[in-house]
Protein backbone atom coordinates (compact mmCIF):
# COMPACT_ATOMS: atom_id res chain seq x y z
CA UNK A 1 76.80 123.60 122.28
CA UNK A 2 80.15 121.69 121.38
CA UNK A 3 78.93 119.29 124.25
CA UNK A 4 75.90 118.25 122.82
CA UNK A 5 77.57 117.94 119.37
CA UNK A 6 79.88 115.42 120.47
CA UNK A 7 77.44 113.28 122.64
CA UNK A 8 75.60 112.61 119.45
CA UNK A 9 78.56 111.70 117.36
CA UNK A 10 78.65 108.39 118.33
CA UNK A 11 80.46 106.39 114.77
CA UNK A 12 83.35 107.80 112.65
CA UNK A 13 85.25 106.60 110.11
CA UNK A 14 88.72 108.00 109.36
CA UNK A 15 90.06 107.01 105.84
CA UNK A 16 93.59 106.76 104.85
CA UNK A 17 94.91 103.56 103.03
CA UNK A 18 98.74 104.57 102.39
CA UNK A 19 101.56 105.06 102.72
CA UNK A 20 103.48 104.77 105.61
CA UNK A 21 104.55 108.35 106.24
CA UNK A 22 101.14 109.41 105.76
CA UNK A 23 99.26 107.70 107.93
CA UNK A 24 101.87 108.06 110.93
CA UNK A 25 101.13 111.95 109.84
CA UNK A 26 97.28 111.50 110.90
CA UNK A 27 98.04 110.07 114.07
CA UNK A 28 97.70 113.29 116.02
CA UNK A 29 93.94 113.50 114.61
CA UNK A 30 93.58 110.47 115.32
CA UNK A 31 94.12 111.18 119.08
CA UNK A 32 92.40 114.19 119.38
CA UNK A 33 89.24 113.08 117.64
CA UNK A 34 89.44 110.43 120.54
CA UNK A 35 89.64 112.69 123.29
CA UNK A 36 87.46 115.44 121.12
CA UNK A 37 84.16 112.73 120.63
CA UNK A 38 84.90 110.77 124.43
CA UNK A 39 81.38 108.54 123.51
CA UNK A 40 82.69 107.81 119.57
CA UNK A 41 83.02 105.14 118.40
CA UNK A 42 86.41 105.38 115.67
CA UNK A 43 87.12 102.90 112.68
CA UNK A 44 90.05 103.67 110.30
CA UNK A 45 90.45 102.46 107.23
CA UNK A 46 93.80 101.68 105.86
CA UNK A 47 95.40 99.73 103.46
CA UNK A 48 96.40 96.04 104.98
CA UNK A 49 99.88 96.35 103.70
CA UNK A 50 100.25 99.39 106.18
CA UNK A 51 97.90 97.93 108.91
CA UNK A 52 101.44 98.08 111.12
CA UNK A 53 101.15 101.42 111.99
CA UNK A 54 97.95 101.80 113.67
CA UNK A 55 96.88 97.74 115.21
CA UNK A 56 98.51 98.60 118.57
CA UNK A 57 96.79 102.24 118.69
CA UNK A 58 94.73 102.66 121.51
CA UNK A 59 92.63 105.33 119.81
CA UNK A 60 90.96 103.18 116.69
CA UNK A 61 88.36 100.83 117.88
CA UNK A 62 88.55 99.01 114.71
CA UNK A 63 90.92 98.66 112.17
CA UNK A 64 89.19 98.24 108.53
CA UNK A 65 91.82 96.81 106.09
CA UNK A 66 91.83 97.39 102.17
CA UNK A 67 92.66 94.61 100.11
CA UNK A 68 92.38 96.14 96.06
CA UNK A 69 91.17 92.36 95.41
CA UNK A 70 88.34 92.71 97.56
CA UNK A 71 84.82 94.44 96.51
CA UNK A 72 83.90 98.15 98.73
CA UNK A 73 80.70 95.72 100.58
CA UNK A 74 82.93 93.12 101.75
CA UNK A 75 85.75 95.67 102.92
CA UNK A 76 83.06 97.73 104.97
CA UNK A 77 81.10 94.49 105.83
CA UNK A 78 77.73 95.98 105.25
CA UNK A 79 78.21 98.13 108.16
CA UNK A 80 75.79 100.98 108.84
CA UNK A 81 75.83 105.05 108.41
CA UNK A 82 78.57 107.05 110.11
CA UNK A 83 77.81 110.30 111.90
CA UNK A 84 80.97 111.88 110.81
CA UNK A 85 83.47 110.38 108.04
CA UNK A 86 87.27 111.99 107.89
CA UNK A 87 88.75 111.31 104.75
CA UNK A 88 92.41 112.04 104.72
CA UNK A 89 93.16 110.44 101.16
CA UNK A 90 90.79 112.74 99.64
CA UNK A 91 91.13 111.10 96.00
CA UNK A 92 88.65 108.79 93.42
CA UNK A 93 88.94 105.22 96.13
CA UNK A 94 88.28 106.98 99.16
CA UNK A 95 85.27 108.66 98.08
CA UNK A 96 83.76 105.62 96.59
CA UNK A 97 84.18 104.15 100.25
CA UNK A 98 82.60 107.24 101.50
CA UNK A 99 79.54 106.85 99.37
CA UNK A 100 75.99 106.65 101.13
CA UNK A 101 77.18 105.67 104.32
CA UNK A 102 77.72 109.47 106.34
CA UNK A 103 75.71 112.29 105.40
CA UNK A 104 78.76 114.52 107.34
CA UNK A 105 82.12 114.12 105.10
CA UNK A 106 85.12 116.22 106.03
CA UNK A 107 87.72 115.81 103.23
CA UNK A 108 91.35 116.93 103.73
CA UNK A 109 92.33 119.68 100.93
CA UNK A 110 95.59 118.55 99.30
CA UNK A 111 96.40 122.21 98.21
CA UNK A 112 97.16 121.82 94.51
CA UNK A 113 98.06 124.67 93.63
CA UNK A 114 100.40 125.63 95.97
CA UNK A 115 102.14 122.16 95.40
CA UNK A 116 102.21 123.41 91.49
CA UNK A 117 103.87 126.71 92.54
CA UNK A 118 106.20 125.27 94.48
CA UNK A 119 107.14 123.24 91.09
CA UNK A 120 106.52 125.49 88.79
CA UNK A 121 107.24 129.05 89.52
CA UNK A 122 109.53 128.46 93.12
CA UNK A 123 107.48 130.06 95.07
CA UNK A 124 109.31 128.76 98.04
CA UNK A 125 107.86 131.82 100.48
CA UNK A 126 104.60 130.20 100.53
CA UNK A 127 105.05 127.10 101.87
CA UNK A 128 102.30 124.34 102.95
CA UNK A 129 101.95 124.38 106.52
CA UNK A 130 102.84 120.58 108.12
CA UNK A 131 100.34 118.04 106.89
CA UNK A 132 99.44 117.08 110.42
CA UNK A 133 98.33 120.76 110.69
CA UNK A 134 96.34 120.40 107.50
CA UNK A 135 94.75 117.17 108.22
CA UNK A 136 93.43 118.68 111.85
CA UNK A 137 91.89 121.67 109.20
CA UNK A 138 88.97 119.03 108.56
CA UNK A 139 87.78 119.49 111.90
CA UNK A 140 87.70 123.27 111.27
CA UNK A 141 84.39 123.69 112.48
CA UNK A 142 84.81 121.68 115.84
CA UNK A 143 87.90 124.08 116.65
CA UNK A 144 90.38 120.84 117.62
CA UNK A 145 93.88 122.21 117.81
CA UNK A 146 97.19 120.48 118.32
CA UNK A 147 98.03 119.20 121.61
CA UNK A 148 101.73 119.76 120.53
CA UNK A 149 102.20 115.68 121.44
CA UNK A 150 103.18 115.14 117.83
CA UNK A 151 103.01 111.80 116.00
CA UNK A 152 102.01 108.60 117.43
CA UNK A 153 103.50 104.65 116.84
CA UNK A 154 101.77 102.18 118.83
CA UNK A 155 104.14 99.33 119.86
CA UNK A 156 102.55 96.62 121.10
CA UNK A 157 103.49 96.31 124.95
CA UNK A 158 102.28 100.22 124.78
CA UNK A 159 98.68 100.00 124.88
CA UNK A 160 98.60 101.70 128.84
CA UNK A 161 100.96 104.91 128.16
CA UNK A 162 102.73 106.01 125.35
CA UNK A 163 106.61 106.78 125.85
CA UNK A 164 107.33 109.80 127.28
CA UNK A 165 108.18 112.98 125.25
CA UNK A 166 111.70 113.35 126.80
CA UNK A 167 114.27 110.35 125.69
CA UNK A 168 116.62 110.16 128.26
CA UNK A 169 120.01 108.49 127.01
CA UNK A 170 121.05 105.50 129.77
CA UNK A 171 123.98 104.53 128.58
CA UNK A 172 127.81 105.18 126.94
CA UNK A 173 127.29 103.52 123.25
CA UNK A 174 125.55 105.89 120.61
CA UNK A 175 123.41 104.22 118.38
CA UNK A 176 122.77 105.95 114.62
CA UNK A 177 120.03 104.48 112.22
CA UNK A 178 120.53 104.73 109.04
CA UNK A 179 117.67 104.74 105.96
CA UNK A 180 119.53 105.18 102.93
CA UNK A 181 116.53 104.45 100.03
CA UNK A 182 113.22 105.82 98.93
CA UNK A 183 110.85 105.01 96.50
CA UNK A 184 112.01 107.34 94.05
CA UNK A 185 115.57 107.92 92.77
CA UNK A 186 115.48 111.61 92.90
CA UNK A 187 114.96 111.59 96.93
CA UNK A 188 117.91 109.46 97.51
CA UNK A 189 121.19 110.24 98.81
CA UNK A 190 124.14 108.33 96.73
CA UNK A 191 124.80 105.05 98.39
CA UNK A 192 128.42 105.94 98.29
CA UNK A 193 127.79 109.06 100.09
CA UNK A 194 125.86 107.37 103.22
CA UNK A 195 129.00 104.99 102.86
CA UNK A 196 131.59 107.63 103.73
CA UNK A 197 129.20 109.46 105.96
CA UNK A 198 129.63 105.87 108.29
CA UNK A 199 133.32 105.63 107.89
CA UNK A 200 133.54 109.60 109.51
CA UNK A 201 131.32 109.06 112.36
CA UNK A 202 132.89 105.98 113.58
CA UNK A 203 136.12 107.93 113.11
CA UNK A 204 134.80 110.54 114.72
CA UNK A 205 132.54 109.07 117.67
CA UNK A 206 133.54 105.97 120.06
CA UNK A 207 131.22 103.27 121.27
CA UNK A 208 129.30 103.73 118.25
CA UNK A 209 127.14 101.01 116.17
CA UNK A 210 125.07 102.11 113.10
CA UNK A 211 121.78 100.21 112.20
CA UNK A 212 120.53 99.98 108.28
CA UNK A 213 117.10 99.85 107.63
CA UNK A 214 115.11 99.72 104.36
CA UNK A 215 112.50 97.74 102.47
CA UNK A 216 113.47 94.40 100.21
CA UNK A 217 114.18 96.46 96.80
CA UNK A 218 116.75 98.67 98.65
CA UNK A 219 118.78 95.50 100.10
CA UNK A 220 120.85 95.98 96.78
CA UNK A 221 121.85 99.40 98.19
CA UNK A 222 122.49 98.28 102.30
CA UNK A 223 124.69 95.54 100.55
CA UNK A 224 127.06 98.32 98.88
CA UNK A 225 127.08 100.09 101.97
CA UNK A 226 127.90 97.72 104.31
CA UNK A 227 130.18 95.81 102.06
CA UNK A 228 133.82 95.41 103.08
CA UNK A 229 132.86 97.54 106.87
CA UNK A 230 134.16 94.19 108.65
CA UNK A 231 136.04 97.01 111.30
CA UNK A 232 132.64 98.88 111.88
CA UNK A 233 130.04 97.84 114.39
CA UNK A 234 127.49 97.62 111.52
CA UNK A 235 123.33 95.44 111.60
CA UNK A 236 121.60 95.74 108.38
CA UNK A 237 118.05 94.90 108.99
CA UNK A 238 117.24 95.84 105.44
CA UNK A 239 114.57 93.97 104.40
CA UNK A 240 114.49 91.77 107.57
CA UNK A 241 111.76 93.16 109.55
CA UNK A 242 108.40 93.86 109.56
CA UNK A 243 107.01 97.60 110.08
CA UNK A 244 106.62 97.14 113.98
CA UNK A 245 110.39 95.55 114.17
CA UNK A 246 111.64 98.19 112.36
CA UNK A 247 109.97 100.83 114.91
CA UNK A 248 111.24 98.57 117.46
CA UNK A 249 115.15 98.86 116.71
CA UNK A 250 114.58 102.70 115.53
CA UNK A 251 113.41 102.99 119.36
CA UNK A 252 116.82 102.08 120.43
CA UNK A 253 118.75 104.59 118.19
CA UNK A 254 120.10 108.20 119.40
CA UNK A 255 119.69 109.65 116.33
CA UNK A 256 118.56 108.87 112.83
CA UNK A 257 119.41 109.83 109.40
CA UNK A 258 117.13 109.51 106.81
CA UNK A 259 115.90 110.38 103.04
CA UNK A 260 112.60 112.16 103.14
CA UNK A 261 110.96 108.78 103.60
CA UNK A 262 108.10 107.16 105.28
CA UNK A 263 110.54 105.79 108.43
CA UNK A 264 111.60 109.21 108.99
CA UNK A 265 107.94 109.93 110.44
CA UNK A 266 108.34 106.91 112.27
CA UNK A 267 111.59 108.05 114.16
CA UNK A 268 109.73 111.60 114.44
CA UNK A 269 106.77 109.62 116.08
CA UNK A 270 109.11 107.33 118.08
CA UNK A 271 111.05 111.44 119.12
CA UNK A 272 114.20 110.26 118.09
CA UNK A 273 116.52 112.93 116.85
CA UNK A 274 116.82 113.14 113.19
CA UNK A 275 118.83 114.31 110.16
CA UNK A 276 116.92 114.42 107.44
CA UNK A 277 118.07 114.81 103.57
CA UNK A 278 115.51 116.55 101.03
CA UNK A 279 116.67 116.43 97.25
CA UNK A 280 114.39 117.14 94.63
CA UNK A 281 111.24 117.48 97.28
CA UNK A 282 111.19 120.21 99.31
CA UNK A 283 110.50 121.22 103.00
CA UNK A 284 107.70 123.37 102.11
CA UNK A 285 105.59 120.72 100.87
CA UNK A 286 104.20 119.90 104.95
CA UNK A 287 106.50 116.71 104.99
CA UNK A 288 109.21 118.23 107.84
CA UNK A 289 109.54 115.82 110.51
CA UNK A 290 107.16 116.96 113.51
CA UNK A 291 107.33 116.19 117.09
CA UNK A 292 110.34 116.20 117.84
CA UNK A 293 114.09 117.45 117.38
CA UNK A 294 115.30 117.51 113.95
CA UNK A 295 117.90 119.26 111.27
CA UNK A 296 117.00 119.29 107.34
CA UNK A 297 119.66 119.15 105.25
CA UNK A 298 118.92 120.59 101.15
CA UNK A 299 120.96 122.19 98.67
CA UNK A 300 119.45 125.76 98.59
CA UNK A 301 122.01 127.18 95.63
CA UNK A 302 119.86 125.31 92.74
CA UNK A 303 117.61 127.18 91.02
CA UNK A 304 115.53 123.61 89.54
CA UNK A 305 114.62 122.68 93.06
CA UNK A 306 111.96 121.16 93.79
CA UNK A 307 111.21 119.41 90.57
CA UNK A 308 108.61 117.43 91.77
CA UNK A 309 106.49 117.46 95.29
CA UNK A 310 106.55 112.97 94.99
CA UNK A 311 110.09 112.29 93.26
CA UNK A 312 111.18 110.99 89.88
CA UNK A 313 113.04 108.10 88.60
CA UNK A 314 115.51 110.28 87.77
CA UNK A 315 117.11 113.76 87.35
CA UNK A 316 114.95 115.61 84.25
CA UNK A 317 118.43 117.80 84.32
CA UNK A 318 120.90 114.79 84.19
CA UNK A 319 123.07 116.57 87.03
CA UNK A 320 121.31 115.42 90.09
CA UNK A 321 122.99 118.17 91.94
CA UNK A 322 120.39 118.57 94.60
CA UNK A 323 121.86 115.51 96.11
CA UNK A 324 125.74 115.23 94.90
CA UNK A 325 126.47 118.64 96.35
CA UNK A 326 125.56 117.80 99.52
CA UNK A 327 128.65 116.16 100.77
CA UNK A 328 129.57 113.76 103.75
CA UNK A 329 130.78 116.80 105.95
CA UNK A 330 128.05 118.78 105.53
CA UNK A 331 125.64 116.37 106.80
CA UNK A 332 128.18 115.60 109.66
CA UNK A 333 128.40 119.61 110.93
CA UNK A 334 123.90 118.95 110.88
CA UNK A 335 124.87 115.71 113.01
CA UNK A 336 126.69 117.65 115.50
CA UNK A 337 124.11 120.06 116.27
CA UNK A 338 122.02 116.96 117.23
CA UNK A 339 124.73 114.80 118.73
CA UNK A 340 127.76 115.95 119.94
CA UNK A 341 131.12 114.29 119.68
CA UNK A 342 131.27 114.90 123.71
CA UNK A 343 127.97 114.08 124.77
């Protein structure tokens, strides 16, 4: 019966337009819907400032880029019905784009209110399960389960085989990335602290070099970083490269440390080991990195935690003690679990 479902599923439209972490997070749909409907034809939508992440993936047959300046008809081009549209934004833009053009719309749930009771009343002992697991949900009724490939960055010289699942370390120099912002204040780590936390490891580790990534509005914060390191083998690439550079030079690195941030799930996509800071978000919200190895670092002896499921521009306490109790050390005893001083 399944059989003859998917031979006449022959168009669908996946719908996601941002932001980077999320749409690296439906890339395991993404691939299964491609091996689930063999015949389909698949078009994603996504925004154009995030078109990065999917152009070099072998599983869309046609990228469909949102431009805000631009009306829905000339986005979609007048194109015709799809059998089956997967919307994965689920909110008041996507379903206009959905409108009259699939009779078959599977929308991802963005549990609510579990996201409230997380906020609101704690309830940390009912988490969300990962949002890769809730975005396959949609396809409930087709029974697609997870591969257990995980996450999914195209590069372009990939289009034949992705990298394998292993990373297998060739040579003697240990390479660390580094993202020290995010968009909001409350998810960041103090500059000062990612500072230190350089200074130990090269103390700590030889043949080491330590890349700095980040967007244009957090070159401000690689600049204090970086400043005065003139001993330390040290590339800041903030603000330097596009989203496929960026995935490029993460590719290199042994392990990366991160914010919980959008190139996180790149480096989880890319299986590079990561460290991974969570202030006043919280695991439980689905955005753990998946696919690969990984130690989260929180400060579990606040009662105010989380205070928000996106981040704020800043602490509603004042104390911001979610972050500043997390000290250098402690995030370098996390590092050694992933990387150690003798490997």
């Amino acid at each position: 019966m399944q059989n003859k479902i998917n031979e006449n599923i022959k168009k669908i439209l996946i719908i996601r337009l941002s932001s980077i972490g999320d749409i690296i997070l439906t890339t395991e749909l993404v691939r299964l819907v491609s091996l689930y409907f063999k015949d389909a034809n698949i078009d994603f939508l996504v925004s154009k400032h995030f078109s990065d992440v999917l152009v070099n993936n072998p599983n869309i047959d046609n990228l469909i880029l949102y431009d805000k300046n631009e009306s829905r008809d000339e986005i979609l081009s007048n194109r015709k019905k799809y059998d089956i549209i997967i919307d994965l934004q689920n909110n008041s833009r996507s379903k206009q784009f959905s409108k009259n053009i699939s009779e078959n719309i599977l929308s991802y749930k963005k549990n609510r209110l579990k996201k409230l009771s997380l906020v609101y009343l704690k309830s940390r002992h009912k988490p969300v399960p990962p949002i890769p697991s809730v975005y396959l949900d949609c396809l409930a009724e087709f029974e697609i389960k997870s591969d257990g490939k995980g996450l999914e960055f195209w590069l372009e010289n990939e289009k034949e085989s992705y990298p394998p699942l292993i990373r297998i370390k060739t040579d003697a120099i240990r390479k660390i990335g580094i993202a020290p912002g995010a968009h909001h204040q409350t998810k960041q780590w103090p500059r000062e602290y990612f500072r230190q936390l350089i200074l130990d490891l090269n103390e700590k580790y030889e043949n080491i070099i330590f890349y700095i990534f980040g967007g244009k509005d957090e070159i401000n914060t690689s600049e204090f970083i970086c400043e005065n390191l003139n001993n330390i083998n040290i590339t800041d690439f903030t603000g330097k490269l596009s989203i496929s550079q960026t995935t490029e030079k993460i590719d290199k690195c042994d392990l990366f440390i991160s914010n919980d941030t959008g190139l996180a799930h790149i480096a989880a996509a890319r299986k590079v080991n990561l460290v991974v800071i969570f202030g006043s978000t919280v695991p439980e919200f689905g955005f753990s990195p998946y696919g690969t190895n990984f130690k989260i670092i929180e400060n579990n002896d606040i009662k105010c935690r989380p205070c928000t499921h996106i981040g704020r521009a800043k602490c509603p306490k004042s104390h911001f003690n979610c972050m500043r109790e997390i000290n250098p050390e402690k995030v370098i005893k996390s590092i050694e679990k992933l990387f150690p001083v003798d490997s």
